[in-house]
C-alpha atoms as a PDB file:
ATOM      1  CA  UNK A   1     -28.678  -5.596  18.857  1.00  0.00           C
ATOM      2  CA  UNK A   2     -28.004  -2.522  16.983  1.00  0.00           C
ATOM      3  CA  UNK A   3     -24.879  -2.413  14.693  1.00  0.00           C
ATOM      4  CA  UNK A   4     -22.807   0.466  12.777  1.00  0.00           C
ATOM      5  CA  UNK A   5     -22.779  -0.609   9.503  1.00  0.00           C
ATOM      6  CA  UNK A   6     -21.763   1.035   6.366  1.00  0.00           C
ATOM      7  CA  UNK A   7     -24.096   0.858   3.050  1.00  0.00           C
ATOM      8  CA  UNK A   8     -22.787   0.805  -0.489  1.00  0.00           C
ATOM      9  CA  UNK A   9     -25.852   1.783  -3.385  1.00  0.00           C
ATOM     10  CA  UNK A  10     -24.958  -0.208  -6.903  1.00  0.00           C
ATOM     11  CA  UNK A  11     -25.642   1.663  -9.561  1.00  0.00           C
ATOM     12  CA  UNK A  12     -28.567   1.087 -11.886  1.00  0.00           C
ATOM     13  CA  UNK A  13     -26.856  -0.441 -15.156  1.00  0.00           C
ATOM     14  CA  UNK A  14     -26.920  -4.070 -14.150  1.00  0.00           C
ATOM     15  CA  UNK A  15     -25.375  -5.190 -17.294  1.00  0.00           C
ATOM     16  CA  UNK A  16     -21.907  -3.129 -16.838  1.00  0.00           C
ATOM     17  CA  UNK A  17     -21.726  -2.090 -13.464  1.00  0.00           C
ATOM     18  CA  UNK A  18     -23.660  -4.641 -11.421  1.00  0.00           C
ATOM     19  CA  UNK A  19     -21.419  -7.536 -12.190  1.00  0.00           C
ATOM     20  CA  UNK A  20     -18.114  -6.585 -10.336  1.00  0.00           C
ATOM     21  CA  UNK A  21     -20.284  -5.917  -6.777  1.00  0.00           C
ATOM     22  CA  UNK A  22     -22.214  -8.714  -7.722  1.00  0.00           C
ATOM     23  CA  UNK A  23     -19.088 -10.830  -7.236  1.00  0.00           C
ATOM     24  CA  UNK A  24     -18.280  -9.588  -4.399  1.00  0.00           C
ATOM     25  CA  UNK A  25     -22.061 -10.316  -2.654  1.00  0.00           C
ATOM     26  CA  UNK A  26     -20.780 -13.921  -3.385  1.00  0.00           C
ATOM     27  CA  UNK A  27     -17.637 -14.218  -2.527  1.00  0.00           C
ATOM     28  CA  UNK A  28     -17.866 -12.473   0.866  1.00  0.00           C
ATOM     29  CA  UNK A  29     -21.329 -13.864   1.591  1.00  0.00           C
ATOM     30  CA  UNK A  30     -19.158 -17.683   1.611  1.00  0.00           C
ATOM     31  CA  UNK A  31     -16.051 -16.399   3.686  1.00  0.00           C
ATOM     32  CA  UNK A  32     -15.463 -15.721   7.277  1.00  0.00           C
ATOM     33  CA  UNK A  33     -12.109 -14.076   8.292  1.00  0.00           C
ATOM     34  CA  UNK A  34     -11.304 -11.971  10.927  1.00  0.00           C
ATOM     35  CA  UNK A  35      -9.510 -10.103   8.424  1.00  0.00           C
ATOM     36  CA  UNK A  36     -11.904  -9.923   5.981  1.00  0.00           C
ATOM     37  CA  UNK A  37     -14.367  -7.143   6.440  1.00  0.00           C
ATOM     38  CA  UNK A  38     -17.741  -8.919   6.741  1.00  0.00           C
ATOM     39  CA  UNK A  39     -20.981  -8.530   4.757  1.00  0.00           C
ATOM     40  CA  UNK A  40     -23.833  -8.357   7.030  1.00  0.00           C
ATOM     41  CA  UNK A  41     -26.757  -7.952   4.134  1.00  0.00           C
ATOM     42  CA  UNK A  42     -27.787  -7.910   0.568  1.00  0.00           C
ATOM     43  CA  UNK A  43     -31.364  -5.535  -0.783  1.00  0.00           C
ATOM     44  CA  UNK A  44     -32.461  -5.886  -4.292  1.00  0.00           C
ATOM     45  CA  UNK A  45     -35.763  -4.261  -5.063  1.00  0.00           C
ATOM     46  CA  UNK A  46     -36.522  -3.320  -8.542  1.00  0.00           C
ATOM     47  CA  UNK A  47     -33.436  -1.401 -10.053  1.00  0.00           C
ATOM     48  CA  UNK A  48     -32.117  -0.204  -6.435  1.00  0.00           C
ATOM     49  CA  UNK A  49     -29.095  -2.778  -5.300  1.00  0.00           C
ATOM     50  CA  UNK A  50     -27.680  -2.069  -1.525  1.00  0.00           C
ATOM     51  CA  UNK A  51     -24.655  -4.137   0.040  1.00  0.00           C
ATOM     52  CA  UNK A  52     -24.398  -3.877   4.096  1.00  0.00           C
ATOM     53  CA  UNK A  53     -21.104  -3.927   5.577  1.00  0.00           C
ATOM     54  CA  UNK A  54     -19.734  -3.955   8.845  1.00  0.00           C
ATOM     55  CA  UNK A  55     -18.841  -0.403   9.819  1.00  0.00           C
ATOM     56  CA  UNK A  56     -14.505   0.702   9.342  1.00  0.00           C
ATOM     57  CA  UNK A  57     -14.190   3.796  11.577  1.00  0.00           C
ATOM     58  CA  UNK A  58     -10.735   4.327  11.135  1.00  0.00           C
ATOM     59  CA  UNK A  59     -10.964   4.283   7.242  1.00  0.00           C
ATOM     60  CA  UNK A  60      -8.162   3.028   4.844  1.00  0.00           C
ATOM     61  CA  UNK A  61      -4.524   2.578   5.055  1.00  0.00           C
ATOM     62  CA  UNK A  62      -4.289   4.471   2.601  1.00  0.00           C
ATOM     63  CA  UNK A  63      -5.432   7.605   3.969  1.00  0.00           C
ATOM     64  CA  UNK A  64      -3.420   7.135   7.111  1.00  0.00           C
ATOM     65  CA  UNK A  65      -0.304   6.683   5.695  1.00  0.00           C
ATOM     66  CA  UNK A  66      -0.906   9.790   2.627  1.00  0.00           C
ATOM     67  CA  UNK A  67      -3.591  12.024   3.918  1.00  0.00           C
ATOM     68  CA  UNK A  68      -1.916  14.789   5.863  1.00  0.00           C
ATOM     69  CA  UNK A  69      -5.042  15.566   7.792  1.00  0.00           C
ATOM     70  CA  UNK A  70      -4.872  12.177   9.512  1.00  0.00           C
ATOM     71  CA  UNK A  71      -4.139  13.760  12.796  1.00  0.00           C
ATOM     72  CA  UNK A  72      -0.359  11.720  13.701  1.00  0.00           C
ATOM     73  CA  UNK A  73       1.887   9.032  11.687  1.00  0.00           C
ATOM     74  CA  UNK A  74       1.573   5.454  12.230  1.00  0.00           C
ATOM     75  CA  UNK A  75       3.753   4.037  14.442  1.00  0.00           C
ATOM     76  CA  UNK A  76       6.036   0.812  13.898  1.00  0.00           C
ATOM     77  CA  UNK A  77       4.284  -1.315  15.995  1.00  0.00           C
ATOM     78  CA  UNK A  78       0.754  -0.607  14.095  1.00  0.00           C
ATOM     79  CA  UNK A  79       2.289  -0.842  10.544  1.00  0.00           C
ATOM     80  CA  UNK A  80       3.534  -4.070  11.307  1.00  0.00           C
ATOM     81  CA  UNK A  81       0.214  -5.281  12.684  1.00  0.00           C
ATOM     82  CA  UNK A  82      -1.613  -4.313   9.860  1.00  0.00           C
ATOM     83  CA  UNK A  83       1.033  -5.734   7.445  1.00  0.00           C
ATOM     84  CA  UNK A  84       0.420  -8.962   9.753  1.00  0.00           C
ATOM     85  CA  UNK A  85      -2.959  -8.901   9.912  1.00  0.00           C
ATOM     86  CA  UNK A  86      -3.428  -8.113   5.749  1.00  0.00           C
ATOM     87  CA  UNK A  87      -1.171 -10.779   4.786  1.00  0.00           C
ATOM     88  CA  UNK A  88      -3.600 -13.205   7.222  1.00  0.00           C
ATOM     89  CA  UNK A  89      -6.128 -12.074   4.919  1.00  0.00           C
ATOM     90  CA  UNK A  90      -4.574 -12.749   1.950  1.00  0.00           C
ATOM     91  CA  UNK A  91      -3.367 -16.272   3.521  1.00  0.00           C
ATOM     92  CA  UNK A  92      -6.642 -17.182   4.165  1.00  0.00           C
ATOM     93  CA  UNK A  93      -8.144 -16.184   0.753  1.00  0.00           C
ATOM     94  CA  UNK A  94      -5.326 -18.506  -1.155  1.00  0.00           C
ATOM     95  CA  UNK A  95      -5.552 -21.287   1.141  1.00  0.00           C
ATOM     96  CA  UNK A  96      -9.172 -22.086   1.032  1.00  0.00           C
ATOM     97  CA  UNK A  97     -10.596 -25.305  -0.080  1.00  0.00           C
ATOM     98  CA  UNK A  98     -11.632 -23.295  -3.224  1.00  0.00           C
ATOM     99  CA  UNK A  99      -8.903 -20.685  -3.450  1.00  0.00           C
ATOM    100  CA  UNK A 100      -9.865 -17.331  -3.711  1.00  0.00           C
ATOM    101  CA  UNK A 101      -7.235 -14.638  -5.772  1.00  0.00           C
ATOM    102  CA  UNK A 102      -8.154 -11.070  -4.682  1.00  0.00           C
ATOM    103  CA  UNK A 103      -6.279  -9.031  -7.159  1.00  0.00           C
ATOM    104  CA  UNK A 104      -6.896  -5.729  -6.123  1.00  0.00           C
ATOM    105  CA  UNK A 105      -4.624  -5.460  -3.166  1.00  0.00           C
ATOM    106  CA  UNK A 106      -3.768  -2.013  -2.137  1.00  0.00           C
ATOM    107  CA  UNK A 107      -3.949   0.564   0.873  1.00  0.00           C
ATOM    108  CA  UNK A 108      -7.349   2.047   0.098  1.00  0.00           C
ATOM    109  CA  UNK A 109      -8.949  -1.665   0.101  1.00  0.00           C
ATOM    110  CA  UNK A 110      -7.566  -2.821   3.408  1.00  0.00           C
ATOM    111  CA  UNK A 111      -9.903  -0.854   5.759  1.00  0.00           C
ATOM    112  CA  UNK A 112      -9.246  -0.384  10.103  1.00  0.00           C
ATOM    113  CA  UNK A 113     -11.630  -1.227  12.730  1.00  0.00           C
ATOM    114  CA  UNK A 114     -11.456   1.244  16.184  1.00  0.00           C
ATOM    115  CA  UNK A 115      -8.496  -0.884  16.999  1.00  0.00           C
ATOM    116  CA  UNK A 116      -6.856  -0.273  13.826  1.00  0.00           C
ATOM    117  CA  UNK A 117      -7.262  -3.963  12.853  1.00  0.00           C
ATOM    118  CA  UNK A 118      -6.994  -4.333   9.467  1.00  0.00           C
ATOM    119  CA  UNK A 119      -9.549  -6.016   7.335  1.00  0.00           C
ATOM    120  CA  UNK A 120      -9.464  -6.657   3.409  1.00  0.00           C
ATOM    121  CA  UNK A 121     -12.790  -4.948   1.393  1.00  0.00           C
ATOM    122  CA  UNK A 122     -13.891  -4.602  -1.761  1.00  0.00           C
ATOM    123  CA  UNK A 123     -14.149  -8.269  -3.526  1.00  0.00           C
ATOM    124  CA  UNK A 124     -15.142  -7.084  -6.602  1.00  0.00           C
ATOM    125  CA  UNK A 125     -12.438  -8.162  -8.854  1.00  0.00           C
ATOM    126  CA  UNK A 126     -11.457 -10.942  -7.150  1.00  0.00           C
ATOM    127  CA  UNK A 127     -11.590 -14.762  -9.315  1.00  0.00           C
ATOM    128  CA  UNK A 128     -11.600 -18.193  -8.327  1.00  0.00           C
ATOM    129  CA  UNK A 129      -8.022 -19.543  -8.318  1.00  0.00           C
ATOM    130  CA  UNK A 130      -6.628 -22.360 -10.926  1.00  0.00           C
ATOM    131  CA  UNK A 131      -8.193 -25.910 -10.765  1.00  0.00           C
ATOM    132  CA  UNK A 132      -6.937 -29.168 -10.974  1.00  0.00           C
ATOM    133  CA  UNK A 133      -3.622 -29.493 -13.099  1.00  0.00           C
ATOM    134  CA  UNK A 134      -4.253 -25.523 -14.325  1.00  0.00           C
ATOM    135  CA  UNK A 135      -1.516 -23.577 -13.030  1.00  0.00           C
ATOM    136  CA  UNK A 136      -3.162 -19.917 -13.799  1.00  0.00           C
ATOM    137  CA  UNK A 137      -6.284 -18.087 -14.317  1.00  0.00           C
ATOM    138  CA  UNK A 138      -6.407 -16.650 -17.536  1.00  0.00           C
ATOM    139  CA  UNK A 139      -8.255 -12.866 -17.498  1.00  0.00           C
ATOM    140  CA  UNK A 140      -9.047  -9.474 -18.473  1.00  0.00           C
ATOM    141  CA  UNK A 141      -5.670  -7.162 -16.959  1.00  0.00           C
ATOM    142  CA  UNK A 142      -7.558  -5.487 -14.264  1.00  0.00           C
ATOM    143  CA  UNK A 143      -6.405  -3.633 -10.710  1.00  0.00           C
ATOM    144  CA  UNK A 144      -4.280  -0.843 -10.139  1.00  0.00           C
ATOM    145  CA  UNK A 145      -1.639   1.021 -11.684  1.00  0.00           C
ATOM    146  CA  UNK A 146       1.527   0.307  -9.303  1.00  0.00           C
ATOM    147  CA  UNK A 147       0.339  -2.687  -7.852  1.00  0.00           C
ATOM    148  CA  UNK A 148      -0.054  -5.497 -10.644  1.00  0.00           C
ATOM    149  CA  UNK A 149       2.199  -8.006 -10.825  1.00  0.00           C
ATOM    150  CA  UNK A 150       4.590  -8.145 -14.423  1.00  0.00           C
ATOM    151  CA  UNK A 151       3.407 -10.998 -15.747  1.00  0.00           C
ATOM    152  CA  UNK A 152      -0.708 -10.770 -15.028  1.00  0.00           C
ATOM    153  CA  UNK A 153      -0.037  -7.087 -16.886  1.00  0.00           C
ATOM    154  CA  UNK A 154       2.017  -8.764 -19.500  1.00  0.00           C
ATOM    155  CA  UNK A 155      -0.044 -12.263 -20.366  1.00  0.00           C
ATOM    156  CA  UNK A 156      -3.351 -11.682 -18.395  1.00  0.00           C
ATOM    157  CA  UNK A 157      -2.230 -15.129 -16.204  1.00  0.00           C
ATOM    158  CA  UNK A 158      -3.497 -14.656 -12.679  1.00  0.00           C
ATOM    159  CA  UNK A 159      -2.280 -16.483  -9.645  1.00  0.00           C
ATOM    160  CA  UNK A 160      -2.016 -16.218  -5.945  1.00  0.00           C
ATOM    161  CA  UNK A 161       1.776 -15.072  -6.711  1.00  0.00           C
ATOM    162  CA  UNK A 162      -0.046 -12.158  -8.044  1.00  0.00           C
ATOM    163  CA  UNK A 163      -1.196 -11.332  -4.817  1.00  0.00           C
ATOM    164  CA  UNK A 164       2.052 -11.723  -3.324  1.00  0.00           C
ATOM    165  CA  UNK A 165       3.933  -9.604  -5.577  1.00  0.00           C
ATOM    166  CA  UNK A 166       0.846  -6.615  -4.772  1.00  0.00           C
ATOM    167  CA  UNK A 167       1.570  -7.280  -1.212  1.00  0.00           C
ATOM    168  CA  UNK A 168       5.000  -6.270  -1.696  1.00  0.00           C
ATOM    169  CA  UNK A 169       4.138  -3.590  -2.630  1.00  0.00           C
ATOM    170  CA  UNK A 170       1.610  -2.280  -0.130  1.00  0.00           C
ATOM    171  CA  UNK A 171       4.446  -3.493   2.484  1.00  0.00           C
ATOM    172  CA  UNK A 172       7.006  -1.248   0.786  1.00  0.00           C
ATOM    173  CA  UNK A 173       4.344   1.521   1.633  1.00  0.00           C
ATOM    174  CA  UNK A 174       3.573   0.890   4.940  1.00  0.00           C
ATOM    175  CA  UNK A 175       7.820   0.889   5.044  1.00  0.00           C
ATOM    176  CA  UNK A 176       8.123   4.256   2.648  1.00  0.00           C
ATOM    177  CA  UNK A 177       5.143   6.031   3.747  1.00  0.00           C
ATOM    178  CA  UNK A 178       5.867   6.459   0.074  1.00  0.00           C
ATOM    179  CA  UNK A 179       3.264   6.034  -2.975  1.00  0.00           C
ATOM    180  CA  UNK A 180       3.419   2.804  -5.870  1.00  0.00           C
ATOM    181  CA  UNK A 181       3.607   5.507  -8.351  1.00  0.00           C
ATOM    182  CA  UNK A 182       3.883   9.355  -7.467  1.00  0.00           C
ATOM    183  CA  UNK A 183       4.164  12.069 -10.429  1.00  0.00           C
ATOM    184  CA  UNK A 184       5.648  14.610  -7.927  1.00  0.00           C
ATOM    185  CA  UNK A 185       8.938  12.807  -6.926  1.00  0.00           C
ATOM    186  CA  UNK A 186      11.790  13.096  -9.527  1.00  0.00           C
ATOM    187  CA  UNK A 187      11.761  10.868 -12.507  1.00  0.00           C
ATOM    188  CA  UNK A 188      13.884   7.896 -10.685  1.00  0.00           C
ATOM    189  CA  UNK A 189      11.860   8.053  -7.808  1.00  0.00           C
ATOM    190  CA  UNK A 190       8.620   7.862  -9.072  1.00  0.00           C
ATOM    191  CA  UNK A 191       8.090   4.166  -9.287  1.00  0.00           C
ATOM    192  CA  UNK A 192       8.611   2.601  -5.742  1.00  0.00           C
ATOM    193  CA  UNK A 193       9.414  -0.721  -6.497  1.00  0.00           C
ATOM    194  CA  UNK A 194      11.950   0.781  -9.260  1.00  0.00           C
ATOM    195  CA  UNK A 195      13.549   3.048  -6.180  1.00  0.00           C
ATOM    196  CA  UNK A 196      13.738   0.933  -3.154  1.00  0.00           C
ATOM    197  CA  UNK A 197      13.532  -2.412  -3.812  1.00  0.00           C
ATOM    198  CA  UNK A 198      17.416  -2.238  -4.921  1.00  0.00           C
ATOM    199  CA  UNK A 199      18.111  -1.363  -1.398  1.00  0.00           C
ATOM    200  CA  UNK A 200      16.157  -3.374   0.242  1.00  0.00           C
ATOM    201  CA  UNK A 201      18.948  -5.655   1.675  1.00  0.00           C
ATOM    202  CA  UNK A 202      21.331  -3.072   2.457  1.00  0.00           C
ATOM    203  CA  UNK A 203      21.010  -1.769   6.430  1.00  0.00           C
ATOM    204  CA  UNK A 204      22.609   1.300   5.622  1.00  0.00           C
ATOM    205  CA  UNK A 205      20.167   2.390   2.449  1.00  0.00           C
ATOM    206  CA  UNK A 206      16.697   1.246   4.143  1.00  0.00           C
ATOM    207  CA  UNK A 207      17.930   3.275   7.545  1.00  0.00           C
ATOM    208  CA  UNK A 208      18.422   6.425   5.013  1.00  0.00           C
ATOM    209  CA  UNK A 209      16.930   6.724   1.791  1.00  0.00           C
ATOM    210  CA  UNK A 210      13.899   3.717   2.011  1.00  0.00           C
ATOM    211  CA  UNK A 211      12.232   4.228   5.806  1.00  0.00           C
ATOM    212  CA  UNK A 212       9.602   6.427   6.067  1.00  0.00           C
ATOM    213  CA  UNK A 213      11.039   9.860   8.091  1.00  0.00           C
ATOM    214  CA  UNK A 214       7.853   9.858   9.920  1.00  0.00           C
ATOM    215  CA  UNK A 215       8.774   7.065  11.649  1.00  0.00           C
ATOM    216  CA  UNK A 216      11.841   9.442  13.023  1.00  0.00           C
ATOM    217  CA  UNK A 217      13.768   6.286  13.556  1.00  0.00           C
ATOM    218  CA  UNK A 218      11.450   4.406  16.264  1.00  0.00           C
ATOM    219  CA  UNK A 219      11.471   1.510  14.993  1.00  0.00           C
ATOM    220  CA  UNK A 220      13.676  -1.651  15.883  1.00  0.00           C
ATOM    221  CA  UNK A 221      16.245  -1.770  12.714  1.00  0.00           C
ATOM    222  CA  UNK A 222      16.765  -5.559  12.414  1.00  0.00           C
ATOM    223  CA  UNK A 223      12.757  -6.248  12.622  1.00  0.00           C
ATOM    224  CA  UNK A 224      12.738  -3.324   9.910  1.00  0.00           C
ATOM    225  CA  UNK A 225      15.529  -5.281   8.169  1.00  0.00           C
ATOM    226  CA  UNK A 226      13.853  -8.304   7.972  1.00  0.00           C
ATOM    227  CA  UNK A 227       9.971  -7.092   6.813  1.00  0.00           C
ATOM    228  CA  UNK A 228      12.321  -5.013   3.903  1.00  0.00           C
ATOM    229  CA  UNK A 229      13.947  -8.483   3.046  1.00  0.00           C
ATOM    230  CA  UNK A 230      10.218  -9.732   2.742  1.00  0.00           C
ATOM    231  CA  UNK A 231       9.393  -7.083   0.548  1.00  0.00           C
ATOM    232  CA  UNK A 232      11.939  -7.864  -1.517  1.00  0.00           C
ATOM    233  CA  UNK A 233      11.392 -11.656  -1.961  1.00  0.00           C
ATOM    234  CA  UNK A 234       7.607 -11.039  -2.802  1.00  0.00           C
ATOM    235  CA  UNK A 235       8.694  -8.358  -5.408  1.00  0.00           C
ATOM    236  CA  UNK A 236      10.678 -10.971  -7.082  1.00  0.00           C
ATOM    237  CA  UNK A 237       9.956 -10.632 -10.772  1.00  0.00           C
ATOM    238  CA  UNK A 238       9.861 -14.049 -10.827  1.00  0.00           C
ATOM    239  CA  UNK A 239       6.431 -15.808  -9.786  1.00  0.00           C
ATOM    240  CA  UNK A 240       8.461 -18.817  -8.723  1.00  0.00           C
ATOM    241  CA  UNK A 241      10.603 -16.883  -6.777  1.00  0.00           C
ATOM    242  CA  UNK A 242       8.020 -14.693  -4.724  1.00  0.00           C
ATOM    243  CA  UNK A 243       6.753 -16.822  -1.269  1.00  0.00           C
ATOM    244  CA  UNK A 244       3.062 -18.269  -0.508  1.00  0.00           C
ATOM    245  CA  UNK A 245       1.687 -15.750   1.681  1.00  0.00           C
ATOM    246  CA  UNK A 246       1.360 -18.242   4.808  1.00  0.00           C
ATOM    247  CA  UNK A 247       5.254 -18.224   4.572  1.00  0.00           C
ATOM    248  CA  UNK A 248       4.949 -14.217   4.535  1.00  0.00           C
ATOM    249  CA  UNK A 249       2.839 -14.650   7.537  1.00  0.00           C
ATOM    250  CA  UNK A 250       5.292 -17.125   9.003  1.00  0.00           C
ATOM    251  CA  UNK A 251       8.084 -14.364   8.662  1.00  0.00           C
ATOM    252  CA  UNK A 252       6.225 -11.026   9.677  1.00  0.00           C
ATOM    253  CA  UNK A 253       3.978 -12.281  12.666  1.00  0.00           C
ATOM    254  CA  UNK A 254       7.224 -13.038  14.859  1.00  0.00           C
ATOM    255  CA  UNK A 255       8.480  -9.158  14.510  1.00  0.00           C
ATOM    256  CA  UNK A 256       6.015  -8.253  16.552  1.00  0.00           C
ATOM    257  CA  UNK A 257       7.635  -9.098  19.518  1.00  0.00           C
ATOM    258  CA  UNK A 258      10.487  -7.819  18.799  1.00  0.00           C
ATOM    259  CA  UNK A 259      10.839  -4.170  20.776  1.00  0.00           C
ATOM    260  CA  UNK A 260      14.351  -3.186  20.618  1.00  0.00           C
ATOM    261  CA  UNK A 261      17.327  -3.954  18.054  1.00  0.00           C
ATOM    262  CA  UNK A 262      17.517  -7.433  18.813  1.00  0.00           C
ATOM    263  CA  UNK A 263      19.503 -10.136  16.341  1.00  0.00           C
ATOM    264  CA  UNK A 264      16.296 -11.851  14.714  1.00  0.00           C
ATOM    265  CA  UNK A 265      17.835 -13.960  12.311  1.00  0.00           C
ATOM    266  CA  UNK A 266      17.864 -14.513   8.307  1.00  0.00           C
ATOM    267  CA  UNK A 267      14.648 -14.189   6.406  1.00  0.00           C
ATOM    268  CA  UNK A 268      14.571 -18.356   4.802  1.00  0.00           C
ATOM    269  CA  UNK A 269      10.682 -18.243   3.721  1.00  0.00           C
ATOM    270  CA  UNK A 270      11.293 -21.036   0.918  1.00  0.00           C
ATOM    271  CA  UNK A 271      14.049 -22.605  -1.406  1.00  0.00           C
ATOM    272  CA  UNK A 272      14.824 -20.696  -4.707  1.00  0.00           C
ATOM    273  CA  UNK A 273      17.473 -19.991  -7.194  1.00  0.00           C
ATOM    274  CA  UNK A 274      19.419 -16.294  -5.947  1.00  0.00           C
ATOM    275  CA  UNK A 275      17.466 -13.587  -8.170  1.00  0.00           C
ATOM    276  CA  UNK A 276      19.759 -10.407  -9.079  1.00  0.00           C
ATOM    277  CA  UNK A 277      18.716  -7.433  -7.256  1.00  0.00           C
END
């Protein structure tokens, strides 16, 4: 059968650029997902390195949610189900027998099919999770601006809540249409999770200042209400405090039935101590 598929040429250096993509070849070579995008093959002849991927027609979230050519918005309904669909990812990743952190999570690595089914790419950074009785990975900061957590940038300890707290942060795009960080917004707005995530659990702020205007207002408010109260738990600056992403998954997945401004209850993904907003 013949297949699309998408190549990606490594770069010559072995010895500095080789090793990132060469953890990747591993790590998605050993892990099926339906949210994961999936390696088909591996060529290494002489100094010429080629990864084959399944084929992403409808690019990154990133570009649909920034690039103005993109021909139209993204509508509820699809933001949600990618939000769904990347946090299944993520689930999966941190709740395999040898858990998997992916710490790079952002819009340009979580890639659509021709459904617009999202699927996370790009494994290169991504490190085996804590052992035994370790409770963190210890590492070289690496990522992206605007997405790492406070404490990996601060100590270099890596965790799934790392993930978690990058999540939020993708989330609070898909609900902003808004950057992490953009230069071109006044000097209070520039950092998202600075901006909106003190509004996060007021209805009347997300409905005016945090919701993305493309939306134009279709959307169901409570299911909006309740994926911004998300946000906000796994932007906790807390590790403790942020959920495990199967309890994300747990919260999110339900809003997808919800199609009009329906009552859908209080977001209760785990037990912690109230955190100041």
């Amino acid at each position: 059968d013949f297949h699309t598929t998408c190549l990606s040429f490594l770069k010559e250096q072995f010895s500095t650029t080789h090793k990132p993509k060469l953890a990747e070849v591993i790590f998605l070579g050993q892990l099926r997902h339906p949210n994961l995008v999936k390696l088909v093959g591996y060529c290494c002849e002489d100094a010429h390195r080629l990864l084959v991927y399944e084929y992403m027609p409808n690019g990154s979230l990133e570009n649909h949610l920034f690039v103005k050519q993109v021909p139209s918005a993204l509508s509820w309904s699809t933001r949600l189900n990618i939000a769904v669909g990347a946090a299944k990812g993520l689930a999966f990743l941190h709740d395999a027998e040898k858990p998997v952190i992916y710490r790079d999570f952002k819009g340009s690595n979580i890639l659509l099919d021709s459904d617009k089914k999202p699927k996370l790419s790009d494994f290169g950074l991504a490190k085996d999770g804590p052992e035994g009785d370790d409770t963190h990975v210890s590492t070289r900061v690496m990522g992206t601006h605007g997405y790492a957590a406070p404490e990996y940038i601060m100590t270099g300890h890596l965790t799934a809540k790392s993930d978690v707290y990058s999540f939020g942060v993708v989330l609070l795009e898909i609900l902003t249409g808004r950057h992490s960080v953009d230069k071109t917004r006044p000097s209070r707005e520039q950092n998202l999770v600075e901006y909106a995530r003190p509004g996060l659990r007021d209805p009347l702020k997300l409905a005016r200042r945090i919701m993305d205007p493309a939306l134009e207002g279709r959307y169901p408010a409570a299911a909006a209400q309740k994926a911004a109260a998300v946000a906000h738990q796994c932007l906790s600056s807390s590790p403790k405090n942020r959920p495990d992403m199967s309890a994300v998954v747990e919260a999110l997945e339900p809003l997808l039935s919800v199609t009009e401004d329906v009552a859908v209850g209080p977001v209760v993904l785990f037990v912690a101590a109230p955190e100041p907003a």
